[in-house]
Each structure stands twice: as structure tokens, then as C-alpha cells.
C-alpha atoms as a PDB file:
ATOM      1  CA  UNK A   1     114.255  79.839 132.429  1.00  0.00           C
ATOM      2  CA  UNK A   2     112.298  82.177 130.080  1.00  0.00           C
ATOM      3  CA  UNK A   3     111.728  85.734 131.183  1.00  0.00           C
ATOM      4  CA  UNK A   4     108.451  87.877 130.186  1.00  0.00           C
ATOM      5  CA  UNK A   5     107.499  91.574 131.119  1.00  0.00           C
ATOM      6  CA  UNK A   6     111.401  93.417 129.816  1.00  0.00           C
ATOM      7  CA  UNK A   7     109.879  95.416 127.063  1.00  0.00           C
ATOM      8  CA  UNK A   8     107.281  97.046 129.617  1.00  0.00           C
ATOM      9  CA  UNK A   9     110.275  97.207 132.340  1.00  0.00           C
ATOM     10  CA  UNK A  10     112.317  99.399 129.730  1.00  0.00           C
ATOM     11  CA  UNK A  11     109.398 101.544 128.722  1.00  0.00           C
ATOM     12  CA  UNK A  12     106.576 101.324 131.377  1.00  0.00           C
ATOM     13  CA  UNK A  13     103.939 100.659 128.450  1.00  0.00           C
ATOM     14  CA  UNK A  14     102.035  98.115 128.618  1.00  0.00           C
ATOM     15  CA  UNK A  15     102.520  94.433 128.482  1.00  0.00           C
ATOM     16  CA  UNK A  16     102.841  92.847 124.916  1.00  0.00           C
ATOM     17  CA  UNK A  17     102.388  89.250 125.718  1.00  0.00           C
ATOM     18  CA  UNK A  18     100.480  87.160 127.924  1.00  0.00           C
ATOM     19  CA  UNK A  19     101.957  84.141 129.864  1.00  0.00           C
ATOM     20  CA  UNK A  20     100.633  80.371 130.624  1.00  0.00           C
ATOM     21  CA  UNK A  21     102.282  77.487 132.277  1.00  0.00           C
ATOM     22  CA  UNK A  22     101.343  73.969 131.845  1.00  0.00           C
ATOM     23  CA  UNK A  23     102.270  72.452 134.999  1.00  0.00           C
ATOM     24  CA  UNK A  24     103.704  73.858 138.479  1.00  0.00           C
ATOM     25  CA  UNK A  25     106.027  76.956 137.992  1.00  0.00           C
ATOM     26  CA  UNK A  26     108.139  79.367 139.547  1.00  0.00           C
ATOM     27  CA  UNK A  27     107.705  82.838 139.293  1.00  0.00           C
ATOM     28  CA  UNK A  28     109.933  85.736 140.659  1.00  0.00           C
ATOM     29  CA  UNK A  29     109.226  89.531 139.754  1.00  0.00           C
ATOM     30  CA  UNK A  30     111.633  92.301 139.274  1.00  0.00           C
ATOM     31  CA  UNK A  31     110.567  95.628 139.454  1.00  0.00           C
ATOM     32  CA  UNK A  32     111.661  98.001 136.784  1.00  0.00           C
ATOM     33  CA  UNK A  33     113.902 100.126 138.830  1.00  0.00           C
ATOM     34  CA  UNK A  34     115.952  96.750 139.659  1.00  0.00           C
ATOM     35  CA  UNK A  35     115.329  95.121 136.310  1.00  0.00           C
ATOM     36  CA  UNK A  36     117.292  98.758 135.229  1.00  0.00           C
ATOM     37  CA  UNK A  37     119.922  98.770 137.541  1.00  0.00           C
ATOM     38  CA  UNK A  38     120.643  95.157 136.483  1.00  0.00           C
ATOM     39  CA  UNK A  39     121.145  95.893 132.894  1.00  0.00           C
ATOM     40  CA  UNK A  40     123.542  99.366 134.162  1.00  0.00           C
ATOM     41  CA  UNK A  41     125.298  96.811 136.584  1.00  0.00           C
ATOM     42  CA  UNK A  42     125.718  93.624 134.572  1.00  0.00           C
ATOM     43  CA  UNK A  43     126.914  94.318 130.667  1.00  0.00           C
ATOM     44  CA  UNK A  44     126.541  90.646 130.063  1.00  0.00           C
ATOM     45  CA  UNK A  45     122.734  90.804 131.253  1.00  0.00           C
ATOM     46  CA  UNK A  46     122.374  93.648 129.074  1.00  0.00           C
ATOM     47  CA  UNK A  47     124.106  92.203 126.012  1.00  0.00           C
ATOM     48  CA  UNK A  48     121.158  89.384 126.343  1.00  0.00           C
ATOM     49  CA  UNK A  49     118.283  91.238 126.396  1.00  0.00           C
ATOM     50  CA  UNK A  50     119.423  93.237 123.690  1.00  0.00           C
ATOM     51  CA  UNK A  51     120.123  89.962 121.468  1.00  0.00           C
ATOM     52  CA  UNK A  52     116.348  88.937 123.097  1.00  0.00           C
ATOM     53  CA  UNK A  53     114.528  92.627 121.786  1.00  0.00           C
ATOM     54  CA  UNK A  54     116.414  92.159 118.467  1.00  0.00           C
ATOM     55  CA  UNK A  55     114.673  88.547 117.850  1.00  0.00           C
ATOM     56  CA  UNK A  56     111.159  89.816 118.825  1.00  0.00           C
ATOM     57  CA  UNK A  57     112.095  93.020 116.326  1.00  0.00           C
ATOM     58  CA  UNK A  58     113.342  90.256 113.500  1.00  0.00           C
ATOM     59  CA  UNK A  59     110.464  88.184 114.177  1.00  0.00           C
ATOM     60  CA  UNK A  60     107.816  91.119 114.313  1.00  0.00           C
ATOM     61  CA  UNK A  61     109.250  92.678 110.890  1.00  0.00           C
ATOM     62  CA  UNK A  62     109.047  89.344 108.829  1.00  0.00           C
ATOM     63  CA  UNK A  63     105.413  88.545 110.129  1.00  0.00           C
ATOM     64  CA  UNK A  64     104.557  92.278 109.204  1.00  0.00           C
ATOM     65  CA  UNK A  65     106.167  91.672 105.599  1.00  0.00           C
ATOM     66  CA  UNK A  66     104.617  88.439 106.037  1.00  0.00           C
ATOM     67  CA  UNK A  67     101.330  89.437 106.298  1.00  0.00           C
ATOM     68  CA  UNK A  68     101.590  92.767 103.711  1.00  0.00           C
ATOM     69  CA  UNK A  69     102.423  90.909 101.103  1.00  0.00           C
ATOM     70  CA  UNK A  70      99.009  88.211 101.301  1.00  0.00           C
ATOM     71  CA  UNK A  71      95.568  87.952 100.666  1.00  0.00           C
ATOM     72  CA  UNK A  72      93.009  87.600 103.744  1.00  0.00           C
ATOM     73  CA  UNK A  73      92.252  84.305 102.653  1.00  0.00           C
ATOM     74  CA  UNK A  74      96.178  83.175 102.989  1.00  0.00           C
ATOM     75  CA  UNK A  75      96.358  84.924 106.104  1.00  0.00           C
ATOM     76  CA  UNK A  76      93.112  82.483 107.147  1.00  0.00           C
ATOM     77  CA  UNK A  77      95.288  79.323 106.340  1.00  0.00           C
ATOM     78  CA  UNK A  78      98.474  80.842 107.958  1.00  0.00           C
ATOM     79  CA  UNK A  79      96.557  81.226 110.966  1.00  0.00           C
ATOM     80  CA  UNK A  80      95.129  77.753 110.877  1.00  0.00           C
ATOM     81  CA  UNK A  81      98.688  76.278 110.203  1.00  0.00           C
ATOM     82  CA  UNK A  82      99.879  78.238 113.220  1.00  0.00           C
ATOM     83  CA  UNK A  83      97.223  76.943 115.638  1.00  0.00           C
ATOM     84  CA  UNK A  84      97.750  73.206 114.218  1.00  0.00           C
ATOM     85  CA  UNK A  85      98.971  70.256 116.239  1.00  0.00           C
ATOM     86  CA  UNK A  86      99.925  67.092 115.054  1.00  0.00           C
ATOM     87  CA  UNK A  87      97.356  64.541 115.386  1.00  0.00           C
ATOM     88  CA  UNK A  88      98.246  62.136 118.838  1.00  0.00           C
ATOM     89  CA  UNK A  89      96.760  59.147 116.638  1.00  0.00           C
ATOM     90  CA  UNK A  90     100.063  60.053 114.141  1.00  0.00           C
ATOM     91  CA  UNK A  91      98.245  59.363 111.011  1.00  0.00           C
ATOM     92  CA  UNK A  92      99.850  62.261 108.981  1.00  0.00           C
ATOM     93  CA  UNK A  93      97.049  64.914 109.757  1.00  0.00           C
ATOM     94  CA  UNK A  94      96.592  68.111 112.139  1.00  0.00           C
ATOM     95  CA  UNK A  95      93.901  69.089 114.433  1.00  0.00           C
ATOM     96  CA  UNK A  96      93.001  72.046 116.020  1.00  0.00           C
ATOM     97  CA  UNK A  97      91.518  71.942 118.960  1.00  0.00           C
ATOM     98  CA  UNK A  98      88.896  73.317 120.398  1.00  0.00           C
ATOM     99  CA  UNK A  99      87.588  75.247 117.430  1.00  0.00           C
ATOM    100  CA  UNK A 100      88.256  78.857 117.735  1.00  0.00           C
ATOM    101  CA  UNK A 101      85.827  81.550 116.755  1.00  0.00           C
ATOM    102  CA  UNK A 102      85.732  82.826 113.596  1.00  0.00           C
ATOM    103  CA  UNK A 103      86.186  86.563 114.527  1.00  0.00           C
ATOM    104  CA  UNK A 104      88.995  85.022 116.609  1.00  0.00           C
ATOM    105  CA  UNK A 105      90.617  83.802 113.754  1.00  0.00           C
ATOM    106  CA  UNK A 106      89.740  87.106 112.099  1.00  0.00           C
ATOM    107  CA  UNK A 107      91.537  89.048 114.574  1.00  0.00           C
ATOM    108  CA  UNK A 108      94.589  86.918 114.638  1.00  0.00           C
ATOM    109  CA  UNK A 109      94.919  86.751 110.706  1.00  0.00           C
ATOM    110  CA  UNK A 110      93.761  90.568 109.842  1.00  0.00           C
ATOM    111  CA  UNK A 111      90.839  89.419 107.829  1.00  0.00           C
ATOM    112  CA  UNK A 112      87.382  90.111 108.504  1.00  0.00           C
ATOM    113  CA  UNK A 113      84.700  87.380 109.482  1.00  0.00           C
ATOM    114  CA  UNK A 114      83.674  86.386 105.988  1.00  0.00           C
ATOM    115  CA  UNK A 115      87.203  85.817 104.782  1.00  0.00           C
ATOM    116  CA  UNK A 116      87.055  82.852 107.596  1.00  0.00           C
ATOM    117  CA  UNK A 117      84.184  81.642 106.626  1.00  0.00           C
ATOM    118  CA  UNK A 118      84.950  81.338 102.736  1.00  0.00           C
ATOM    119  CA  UNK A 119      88.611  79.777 103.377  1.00  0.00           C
ATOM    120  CA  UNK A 120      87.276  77.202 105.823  1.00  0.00           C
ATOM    121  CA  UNK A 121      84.397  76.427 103.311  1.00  0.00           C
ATOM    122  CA  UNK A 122      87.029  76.325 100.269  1.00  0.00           C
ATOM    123  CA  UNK A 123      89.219  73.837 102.615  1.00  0.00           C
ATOM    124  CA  UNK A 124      86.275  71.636 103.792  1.00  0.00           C
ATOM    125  CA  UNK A 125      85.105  71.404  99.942  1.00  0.00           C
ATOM    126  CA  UNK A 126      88.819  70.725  98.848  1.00  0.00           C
ATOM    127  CA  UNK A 127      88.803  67.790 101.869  1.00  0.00           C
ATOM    128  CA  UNK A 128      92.267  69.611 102.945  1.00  0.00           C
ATOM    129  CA  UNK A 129      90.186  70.388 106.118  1.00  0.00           C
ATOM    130  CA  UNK A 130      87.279  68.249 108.058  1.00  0.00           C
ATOM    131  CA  UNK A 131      85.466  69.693 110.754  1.00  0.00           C
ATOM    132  CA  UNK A 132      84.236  67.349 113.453  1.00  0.00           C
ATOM    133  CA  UNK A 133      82.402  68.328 116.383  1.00  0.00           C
ATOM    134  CA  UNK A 134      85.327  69.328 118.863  1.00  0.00           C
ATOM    135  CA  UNK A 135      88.396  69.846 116.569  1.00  0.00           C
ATOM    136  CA  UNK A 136      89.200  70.845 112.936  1.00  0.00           C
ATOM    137  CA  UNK A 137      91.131  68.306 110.896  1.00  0.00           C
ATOM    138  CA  UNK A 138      93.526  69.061 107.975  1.00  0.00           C
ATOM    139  CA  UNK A 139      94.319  66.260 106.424  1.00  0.00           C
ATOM    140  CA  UNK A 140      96.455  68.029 103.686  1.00  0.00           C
ATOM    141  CA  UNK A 141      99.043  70.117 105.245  1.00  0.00           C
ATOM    142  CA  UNK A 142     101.486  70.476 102.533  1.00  0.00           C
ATOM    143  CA  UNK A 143      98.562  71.196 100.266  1.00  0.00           C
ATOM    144  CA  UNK A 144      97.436  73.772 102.464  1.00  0.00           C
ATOM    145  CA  UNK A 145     100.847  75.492 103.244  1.00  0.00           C
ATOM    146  CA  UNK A 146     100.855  75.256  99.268  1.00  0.00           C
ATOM    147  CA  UNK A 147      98.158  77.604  99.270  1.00  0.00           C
ATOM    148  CA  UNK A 148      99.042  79.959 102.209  1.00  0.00           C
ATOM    149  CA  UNK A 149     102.570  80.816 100.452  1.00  0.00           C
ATOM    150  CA  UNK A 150     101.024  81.242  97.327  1.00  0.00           C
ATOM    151  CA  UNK A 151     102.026  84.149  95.065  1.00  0.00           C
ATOM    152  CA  UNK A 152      99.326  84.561  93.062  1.00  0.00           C
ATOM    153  CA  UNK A 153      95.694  85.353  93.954  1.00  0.00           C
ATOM    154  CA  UNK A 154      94.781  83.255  90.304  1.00  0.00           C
ATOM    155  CA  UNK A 155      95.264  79.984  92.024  1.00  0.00           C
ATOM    156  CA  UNK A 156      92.161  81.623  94.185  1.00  0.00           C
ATOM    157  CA  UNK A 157      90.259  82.515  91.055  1.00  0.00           C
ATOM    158  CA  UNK A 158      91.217  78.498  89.736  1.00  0.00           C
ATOM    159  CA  UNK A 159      90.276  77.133  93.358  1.00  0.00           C
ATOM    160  CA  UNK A 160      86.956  78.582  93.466  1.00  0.00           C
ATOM    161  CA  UNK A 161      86.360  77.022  89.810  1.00  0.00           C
ATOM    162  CA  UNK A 162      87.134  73.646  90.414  1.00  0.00           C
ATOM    163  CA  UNK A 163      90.078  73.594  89.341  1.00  0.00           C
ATOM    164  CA  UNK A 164      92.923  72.129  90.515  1.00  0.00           C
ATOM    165  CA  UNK A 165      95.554  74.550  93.282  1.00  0.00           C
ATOM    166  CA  UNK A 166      98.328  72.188  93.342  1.00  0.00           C
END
């Protein structure tokens, strides 16, 4: 029931999402002429997608105010919250599975390489995160969304020290 490919069918850019299905799906295309005509035709269709570009607008202007207003190193943990699923063995932690790259994380988070490498070493040597040979483990997520939301680039300074974040 979810639709994919509007934005480019209003435009004719390019696509701004890419799509994967889990098990056996159902696909139908519409070109953009027809996807057009639809929207002249059907005010109710229209009214929909217009309520559907407004979310993706909402959504894209928090994440950019989001983003502008943290360091690297929060954007690291964001990005690790983000790609966090709840461990199948439900004792309280997340995994994330397979490891991703570090300049993948980079390039999702806006950081650069290193900035991935120092917050994963500050989480491994604050045992919020584990890393085991297939998956990383955070076994303190409140701790770490703690330190993602974080205001202050001190508690960094105080992290780094010893000291401790919470």
C-alpha cells in the first residue's frame, strides 16, 4: 500500500529513495504523464500526496535542524541509534547488524572517518557499545541517546577525561 517514485513523477529529477521488500510483492508503475493526470482528475488523490510531500518536507527540515545544531560525534551515535535493532534474545540491549563501514557511517551522519572511529572507541571504552565479530552491541541505549541529544560539547571534554557523561 505504500507508493515510491511521486517526487520524481512531479519533477522528472531524479529518484530520492531507494526501495526493498522483504518477502513477495506487488509492483505496478505509473508513468508521469498518468501519475499527472491522476492528481488533475482526482482532487482527493491530490489532497494525499500533498499531505505525503508535506511529511517528507517536515521530516527533512527537523533532521536538517537536527543535524545543524550537533557535533560529528553526536551525529555518530544518532546514526548508530538509527541503524539499531532490538536484540531477538530481549535482554534489554541493541545490535546492529552486519557492521557497516565506517565511511558508511560517515556519510550517513556528515562526519568524516575519524569522527567514527573516536565515538565507537569512546562507546566501546564506556561499555555502552561491544563489538563482536558480526554485530555491534549497545548495551546502554538510554545512556547513549543521553549523549546523542546532548547540548553541550563539555560532557565530550568530561567523557574523554574519565569522567562521568550521565
Amino acid at each position: 500500500g505504500d507508493v515510491f517514485g511521486e517526487l520524481a513523477a512531479i519533477d522528472g529529477g531524479g529518484r530520492s529513495a531507494d526501495v526493498a521488500t522483504i518477502g513477495t510483492t506487488i509492483l505496478a508503475a505509473l508513468p508521469n504523464t498518468r501519475f499527472q493526470e491522476a492528481l488533475s482528475r482526482y482532487p482527493e488523490l491530490t489532497l494525499r500526496f500533498l499531505r505525503r510531500a508535506v511529511s517528507i518536507i517536515r521530516r527533512a527540515d527537523s533532521q536538517i535542524m537536527r543535524l545543524s545544531a550537533l557535533t560529528a560525534i553526536q551525529r555518530v551515535y544518532m546514526e548508530l541509534l538509527r541503524l539499531a535493532a532490538p536484540n531477538p534474545n530481549q535482554d534489554g540491549s541493541w545490535l546492529i547488524a552486519p557492521i557497516p563501514l565506517h565511511r558508511e557511517i560517515a556519510a550517513w551522519a556528515g562526519a568524516a572517518d575519524d569522527d567514527v572511529v573516536r565515538a565507537i572507541s569512546q562507546l566501546i571504552k564506556a561499555n555502552i557499545l561491544v563489538r563482536h565479530r558480526q554485530h555491534l552491541e549497545i548495551r546502554d541505549r538510554k545512556r547513549l541517546e543521553t549523549m546523542a541529544m546532548a547540548a553541550s560539547t563539555d560532557m565530550y571534554s568530561n567523557f574523554r577525561s574519565g569522567t562521568d557523561v550521565d
